[in-house]
PDB file of N, CA and C in Angstrom:
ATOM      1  N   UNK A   1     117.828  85.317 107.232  1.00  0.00           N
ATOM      2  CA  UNK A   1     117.472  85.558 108.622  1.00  0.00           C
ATOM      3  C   UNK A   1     117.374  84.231 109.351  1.00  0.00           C
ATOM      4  N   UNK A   2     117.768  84.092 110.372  1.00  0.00           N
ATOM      5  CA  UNK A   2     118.103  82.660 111.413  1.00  0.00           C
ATOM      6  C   UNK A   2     116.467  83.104 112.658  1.00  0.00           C
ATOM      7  N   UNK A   3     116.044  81.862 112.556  1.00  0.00           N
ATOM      8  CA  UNK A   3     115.287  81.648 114.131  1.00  0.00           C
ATOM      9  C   UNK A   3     115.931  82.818 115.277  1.00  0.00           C
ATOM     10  N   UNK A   4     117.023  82.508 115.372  1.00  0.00           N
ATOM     11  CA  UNK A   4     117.734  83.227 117.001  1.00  0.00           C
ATOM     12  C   UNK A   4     117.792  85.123 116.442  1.00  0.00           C
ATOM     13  N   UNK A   5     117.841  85.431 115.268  1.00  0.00           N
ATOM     14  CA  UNK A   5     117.558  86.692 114.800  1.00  0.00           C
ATOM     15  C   UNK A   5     116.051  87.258 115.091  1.00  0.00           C
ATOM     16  N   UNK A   6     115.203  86.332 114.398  1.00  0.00           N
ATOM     17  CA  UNK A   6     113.653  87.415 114.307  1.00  0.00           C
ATOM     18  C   UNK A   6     113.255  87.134 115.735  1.00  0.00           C
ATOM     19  N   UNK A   7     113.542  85.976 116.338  1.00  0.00           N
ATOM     20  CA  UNK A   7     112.840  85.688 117.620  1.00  0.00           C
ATOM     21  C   UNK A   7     113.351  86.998 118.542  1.00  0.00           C
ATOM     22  N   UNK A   8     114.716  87.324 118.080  1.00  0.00           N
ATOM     23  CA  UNK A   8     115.290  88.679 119.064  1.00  0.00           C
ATOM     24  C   UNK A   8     114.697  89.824 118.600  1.00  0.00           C
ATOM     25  N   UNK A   9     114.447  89.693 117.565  1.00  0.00           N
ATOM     26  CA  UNK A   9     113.688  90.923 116.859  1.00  0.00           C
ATOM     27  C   UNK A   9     111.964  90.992 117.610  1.00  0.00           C
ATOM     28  N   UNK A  10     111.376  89.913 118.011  1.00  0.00           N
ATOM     29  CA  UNK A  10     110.243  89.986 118.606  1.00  0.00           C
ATOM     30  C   UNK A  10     110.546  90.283 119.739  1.00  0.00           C
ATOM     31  N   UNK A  11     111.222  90.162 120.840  1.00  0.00           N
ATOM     32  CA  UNK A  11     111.788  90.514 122.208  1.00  0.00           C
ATOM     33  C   UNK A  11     111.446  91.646 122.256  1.00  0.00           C
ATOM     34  N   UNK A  12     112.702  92.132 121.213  1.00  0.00           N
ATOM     35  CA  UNK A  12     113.179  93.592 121.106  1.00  0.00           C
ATOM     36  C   UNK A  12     112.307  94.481 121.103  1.00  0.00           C
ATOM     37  N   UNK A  13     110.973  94.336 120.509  1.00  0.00           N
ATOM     38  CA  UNK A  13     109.817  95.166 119.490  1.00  0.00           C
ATOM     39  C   UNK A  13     108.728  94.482 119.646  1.00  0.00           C
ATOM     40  N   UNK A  14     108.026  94.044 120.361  1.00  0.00           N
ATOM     41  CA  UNK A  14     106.922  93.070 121.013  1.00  0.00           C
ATOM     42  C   UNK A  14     106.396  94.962 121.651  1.00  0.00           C
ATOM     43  N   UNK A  15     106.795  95.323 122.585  1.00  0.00           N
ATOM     44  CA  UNK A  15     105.740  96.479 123.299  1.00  0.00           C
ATOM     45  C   UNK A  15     105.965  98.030 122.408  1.00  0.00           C
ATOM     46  N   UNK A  16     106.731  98.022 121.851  1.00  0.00           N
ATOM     47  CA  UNK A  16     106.689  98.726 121.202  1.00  0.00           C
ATOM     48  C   UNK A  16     105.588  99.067 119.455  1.00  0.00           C
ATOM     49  N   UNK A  17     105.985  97.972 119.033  1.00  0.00           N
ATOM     50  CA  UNK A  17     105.146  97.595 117.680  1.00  0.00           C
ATOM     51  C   UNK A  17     103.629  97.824 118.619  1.00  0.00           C
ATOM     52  N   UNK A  18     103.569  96.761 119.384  1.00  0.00           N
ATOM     53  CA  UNK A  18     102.035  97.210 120.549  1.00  0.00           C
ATOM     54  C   UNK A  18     101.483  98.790 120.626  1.00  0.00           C
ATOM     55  N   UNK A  19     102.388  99.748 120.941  1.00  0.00           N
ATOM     56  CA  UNK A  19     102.221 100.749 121.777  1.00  0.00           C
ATOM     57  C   UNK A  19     101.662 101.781 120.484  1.00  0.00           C
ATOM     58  N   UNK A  20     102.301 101.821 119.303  1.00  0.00           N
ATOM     59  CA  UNK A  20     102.263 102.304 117.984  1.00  0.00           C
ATOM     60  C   UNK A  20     100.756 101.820 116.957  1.00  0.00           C
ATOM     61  N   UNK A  21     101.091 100.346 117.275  1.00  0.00           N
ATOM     62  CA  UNK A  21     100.010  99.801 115.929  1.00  0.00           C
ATOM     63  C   UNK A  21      98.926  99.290 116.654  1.00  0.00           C
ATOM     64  N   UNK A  22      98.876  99.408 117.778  1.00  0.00           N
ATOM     65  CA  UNK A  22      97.853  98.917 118.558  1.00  0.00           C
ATOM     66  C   UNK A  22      97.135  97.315 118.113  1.00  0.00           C
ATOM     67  N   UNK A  23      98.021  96.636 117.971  1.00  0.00           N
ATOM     68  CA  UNK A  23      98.554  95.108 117.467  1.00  0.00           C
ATOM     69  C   UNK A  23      99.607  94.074 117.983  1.00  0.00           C
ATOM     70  N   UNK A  24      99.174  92.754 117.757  1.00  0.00           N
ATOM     71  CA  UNK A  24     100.179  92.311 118.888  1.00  0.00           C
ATOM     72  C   UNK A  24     101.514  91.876 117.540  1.00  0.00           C
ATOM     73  N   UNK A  25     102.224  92.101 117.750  1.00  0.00           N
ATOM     74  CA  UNK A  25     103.895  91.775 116.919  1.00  0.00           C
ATOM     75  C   UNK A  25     103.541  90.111 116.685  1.00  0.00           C
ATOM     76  N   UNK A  26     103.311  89.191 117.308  1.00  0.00           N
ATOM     77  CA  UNK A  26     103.442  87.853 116.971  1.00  0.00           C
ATOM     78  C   UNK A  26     102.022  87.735 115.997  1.00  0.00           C
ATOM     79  N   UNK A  27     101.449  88.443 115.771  1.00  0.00           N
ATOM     80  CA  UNK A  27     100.255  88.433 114.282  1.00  0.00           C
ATOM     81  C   UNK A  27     100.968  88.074 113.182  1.00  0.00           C
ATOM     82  N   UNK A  28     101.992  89.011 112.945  1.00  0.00           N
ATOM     83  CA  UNK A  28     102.929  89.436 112.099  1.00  0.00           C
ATOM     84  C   UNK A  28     104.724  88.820 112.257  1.00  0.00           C
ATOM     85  N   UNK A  29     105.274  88.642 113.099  1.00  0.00           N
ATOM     86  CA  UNK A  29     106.381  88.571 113.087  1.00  0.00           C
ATOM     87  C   UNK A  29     106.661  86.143 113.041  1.00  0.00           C
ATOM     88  N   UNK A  30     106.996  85.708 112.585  1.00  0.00           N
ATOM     89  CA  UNK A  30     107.460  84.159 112.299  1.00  0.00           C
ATOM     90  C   UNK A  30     108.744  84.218 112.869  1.00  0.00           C
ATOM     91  N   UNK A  31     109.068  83.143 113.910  1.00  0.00           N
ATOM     92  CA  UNK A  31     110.524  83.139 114.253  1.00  0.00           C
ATOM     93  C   UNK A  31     111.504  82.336 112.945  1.00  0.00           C
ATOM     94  N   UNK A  32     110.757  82.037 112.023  1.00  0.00           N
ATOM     95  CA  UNK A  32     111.246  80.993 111.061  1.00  0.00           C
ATOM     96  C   UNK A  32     111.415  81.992 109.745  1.00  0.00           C
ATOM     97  N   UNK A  33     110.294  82.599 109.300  1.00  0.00           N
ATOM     98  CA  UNK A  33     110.273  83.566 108.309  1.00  0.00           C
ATOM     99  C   UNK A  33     110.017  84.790 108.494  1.00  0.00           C
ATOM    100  N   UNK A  34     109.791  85.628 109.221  1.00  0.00           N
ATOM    101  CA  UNK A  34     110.277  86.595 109.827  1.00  0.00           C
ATOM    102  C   UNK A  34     109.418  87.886 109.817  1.00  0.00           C
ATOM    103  N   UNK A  35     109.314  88.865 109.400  1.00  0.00           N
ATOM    104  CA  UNK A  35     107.907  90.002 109.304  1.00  0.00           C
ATOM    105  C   UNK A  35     107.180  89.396 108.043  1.00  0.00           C
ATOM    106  N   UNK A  36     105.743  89.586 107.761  1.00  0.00           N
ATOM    107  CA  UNK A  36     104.452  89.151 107.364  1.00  0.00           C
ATOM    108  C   UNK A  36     104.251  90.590 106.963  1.00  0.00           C
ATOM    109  N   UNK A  37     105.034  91.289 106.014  1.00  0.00           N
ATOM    110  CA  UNK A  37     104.467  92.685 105.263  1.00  0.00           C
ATOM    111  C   UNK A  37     103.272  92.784 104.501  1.00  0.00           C
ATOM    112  N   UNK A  38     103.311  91.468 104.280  1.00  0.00           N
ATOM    113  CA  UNK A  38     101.797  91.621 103.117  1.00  0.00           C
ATOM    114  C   UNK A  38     100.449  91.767 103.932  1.00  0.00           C
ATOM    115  N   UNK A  39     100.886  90.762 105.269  1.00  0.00           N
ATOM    116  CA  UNK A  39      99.521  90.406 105.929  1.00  0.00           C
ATOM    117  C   UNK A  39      99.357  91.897 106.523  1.00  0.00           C
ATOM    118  N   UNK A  40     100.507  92.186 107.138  1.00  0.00           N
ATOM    119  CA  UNK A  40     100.228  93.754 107.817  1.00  0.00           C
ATOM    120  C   UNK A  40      99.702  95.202 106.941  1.00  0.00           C
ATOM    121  N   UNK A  41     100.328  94.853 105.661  1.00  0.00           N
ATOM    122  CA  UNK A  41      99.542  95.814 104.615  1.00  0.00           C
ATOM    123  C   UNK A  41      98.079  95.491 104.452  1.00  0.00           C
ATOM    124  N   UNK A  42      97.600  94.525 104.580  1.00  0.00           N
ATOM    125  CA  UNK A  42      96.139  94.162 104.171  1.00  0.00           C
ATOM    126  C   UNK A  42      95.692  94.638 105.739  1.00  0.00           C
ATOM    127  N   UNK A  43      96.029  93.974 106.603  1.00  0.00           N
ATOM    128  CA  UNK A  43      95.347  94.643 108.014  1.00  0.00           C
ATOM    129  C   UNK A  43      95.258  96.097 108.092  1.00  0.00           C
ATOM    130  N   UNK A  44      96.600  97.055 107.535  1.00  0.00           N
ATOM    131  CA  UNK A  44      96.413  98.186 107.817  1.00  0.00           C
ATOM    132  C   UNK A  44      95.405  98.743 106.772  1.00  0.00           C
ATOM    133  N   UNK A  45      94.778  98.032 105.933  1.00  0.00           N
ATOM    134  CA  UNK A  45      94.116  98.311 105.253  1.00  0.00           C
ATOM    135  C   UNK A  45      94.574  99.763 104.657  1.00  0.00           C
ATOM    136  N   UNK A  46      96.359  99.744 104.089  1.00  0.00           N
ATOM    137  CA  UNK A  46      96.582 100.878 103.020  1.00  0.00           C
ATOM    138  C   UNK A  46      95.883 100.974 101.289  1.00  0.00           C
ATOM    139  N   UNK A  47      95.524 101.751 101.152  1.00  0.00           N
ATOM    140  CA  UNK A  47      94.492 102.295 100.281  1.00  0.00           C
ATOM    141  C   UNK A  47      95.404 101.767  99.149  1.00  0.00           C
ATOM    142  N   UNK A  48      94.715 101.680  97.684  1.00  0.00           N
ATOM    143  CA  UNK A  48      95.561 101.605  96.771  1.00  0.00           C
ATOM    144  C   UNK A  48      96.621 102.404  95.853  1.00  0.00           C
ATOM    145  N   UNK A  49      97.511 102.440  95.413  1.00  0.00           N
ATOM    146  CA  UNK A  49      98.564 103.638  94.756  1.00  0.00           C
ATOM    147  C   UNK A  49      99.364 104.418  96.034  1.00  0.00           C
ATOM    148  N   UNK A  50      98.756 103.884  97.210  1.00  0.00           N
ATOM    149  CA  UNK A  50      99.922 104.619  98.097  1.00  0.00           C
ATOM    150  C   UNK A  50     101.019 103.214  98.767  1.00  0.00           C
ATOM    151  N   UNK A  51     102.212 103.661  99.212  1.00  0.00           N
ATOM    152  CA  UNK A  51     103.185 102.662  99.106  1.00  0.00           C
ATOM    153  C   UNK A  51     103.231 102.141 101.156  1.00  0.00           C
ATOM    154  N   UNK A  52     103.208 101.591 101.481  1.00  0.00           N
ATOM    155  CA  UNK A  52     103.004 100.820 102.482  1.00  0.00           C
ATOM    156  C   UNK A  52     103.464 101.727 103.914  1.00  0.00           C
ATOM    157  N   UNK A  53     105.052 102.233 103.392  1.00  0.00           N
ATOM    158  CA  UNK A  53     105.626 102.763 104.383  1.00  0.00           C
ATOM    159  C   UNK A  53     105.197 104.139 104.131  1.00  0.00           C
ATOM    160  N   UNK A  54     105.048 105.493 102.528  1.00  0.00           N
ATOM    161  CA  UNK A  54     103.895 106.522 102.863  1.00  0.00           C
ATOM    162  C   UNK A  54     102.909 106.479 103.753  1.00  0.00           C
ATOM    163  N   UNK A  55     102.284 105.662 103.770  1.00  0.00           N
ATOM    164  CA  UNK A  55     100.891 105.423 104.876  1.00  0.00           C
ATOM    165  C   UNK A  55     101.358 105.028 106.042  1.00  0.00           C
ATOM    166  N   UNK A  56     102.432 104.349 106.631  1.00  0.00           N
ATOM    167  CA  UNK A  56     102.487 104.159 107.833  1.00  0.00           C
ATOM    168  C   UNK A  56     103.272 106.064 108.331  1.00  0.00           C
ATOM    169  N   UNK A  57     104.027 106.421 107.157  1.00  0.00           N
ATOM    170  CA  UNK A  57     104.600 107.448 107.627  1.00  0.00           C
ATOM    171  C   UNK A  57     103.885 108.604 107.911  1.00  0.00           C
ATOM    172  N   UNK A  58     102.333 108.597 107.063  1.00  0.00           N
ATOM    173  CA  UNK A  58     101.224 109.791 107.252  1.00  0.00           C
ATOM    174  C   UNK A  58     100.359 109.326 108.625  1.00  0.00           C
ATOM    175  N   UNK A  59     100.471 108.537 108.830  1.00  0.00           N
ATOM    176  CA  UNK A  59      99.355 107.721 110.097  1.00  0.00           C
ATOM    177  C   UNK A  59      99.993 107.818 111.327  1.00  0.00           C
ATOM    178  N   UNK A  60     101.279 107.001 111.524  1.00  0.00           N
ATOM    179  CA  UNK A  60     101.875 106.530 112.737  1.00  0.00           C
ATOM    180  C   UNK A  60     103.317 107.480 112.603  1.00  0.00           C
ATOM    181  N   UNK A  61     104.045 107.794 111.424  1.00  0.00           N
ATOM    182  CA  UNK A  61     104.659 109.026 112.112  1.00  0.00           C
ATOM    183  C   UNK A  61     106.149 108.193 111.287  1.00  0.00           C
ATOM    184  N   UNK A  62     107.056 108.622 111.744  1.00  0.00           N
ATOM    185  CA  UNK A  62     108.820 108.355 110.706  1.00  0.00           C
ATOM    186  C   UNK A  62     109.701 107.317 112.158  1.00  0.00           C
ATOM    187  N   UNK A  63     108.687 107.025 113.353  1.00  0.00           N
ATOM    188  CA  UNK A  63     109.531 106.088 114.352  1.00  0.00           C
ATOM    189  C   UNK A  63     108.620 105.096 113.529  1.00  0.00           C
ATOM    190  N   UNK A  64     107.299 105.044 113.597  1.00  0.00           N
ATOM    191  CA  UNK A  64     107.091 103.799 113.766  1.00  0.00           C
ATOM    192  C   UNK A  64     107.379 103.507 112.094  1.00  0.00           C
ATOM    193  N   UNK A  65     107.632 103.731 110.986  1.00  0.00           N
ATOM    194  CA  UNK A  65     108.853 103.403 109.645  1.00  0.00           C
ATOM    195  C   UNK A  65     109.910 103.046 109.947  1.00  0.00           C
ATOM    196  N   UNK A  66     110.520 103.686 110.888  1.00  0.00           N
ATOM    197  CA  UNK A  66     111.990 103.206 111.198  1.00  0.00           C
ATOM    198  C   UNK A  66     112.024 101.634 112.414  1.00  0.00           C
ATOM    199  N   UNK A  67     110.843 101.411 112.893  1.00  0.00           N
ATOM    200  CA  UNK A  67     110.247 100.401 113.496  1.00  0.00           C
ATOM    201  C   UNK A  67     110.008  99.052 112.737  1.00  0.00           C
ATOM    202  N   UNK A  68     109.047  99.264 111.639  1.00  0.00           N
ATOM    203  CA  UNK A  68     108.939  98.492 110.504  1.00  0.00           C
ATOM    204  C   UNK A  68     110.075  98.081 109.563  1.00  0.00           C
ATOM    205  N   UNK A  69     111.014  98.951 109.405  1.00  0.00           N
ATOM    206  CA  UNK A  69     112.486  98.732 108.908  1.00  0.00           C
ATOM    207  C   UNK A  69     113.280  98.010 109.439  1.00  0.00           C
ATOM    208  N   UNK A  70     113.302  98.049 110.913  1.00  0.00           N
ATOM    209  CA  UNK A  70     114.175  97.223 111.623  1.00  0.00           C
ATOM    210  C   UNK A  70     113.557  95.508 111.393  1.00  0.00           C
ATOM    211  N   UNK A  71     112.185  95.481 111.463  1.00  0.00           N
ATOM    212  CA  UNK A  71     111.366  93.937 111.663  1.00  0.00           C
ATOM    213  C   UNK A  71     111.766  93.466 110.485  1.00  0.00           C
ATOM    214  N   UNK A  72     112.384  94.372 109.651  1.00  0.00           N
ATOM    215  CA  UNK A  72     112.293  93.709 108.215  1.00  0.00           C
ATOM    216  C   UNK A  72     113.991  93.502 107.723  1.00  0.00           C
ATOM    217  N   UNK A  73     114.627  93.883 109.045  1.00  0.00           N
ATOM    218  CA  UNK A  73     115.986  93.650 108.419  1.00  0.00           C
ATOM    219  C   UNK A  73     116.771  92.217 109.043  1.00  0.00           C
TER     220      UNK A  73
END
């Protein structure tokens, strides 16, 4: 992933990631290294034995997974 990629990826998904996780995207998103999954798993405080994107998919729903998929591609 290049600087000029995630930084577009924050553009892109800055009010959105907002509107969903009720969080600001630059917590989480590095224009250098890019989504912070671990830090956002510990914030979302997912329980243990369940898998990161189950819990975002029982909580916030199959956009905001397909949301998290994109930050991570």
């Amino acid at each position: 992933m290049s600087v000029e990629h995630n930084s577009k990826l924050i553009g892109q998904y800055e009010r959105s990631f907002k509107a969903v996780f009720k969080k600001d995207l630059h917590r989480y998103m590095h224009p250098l290294w890019g989504f912070d999954i671990v830090s956002f798993d510990a914030d979302l405080e997912v329980p243990d034995g369940i898998s990161t994107k189950d819990f975002i998919k029982s909580k916030y729903g199959l956009t905001a997974v397909h949301l998290i998929e994109d930050l991570l591609s």
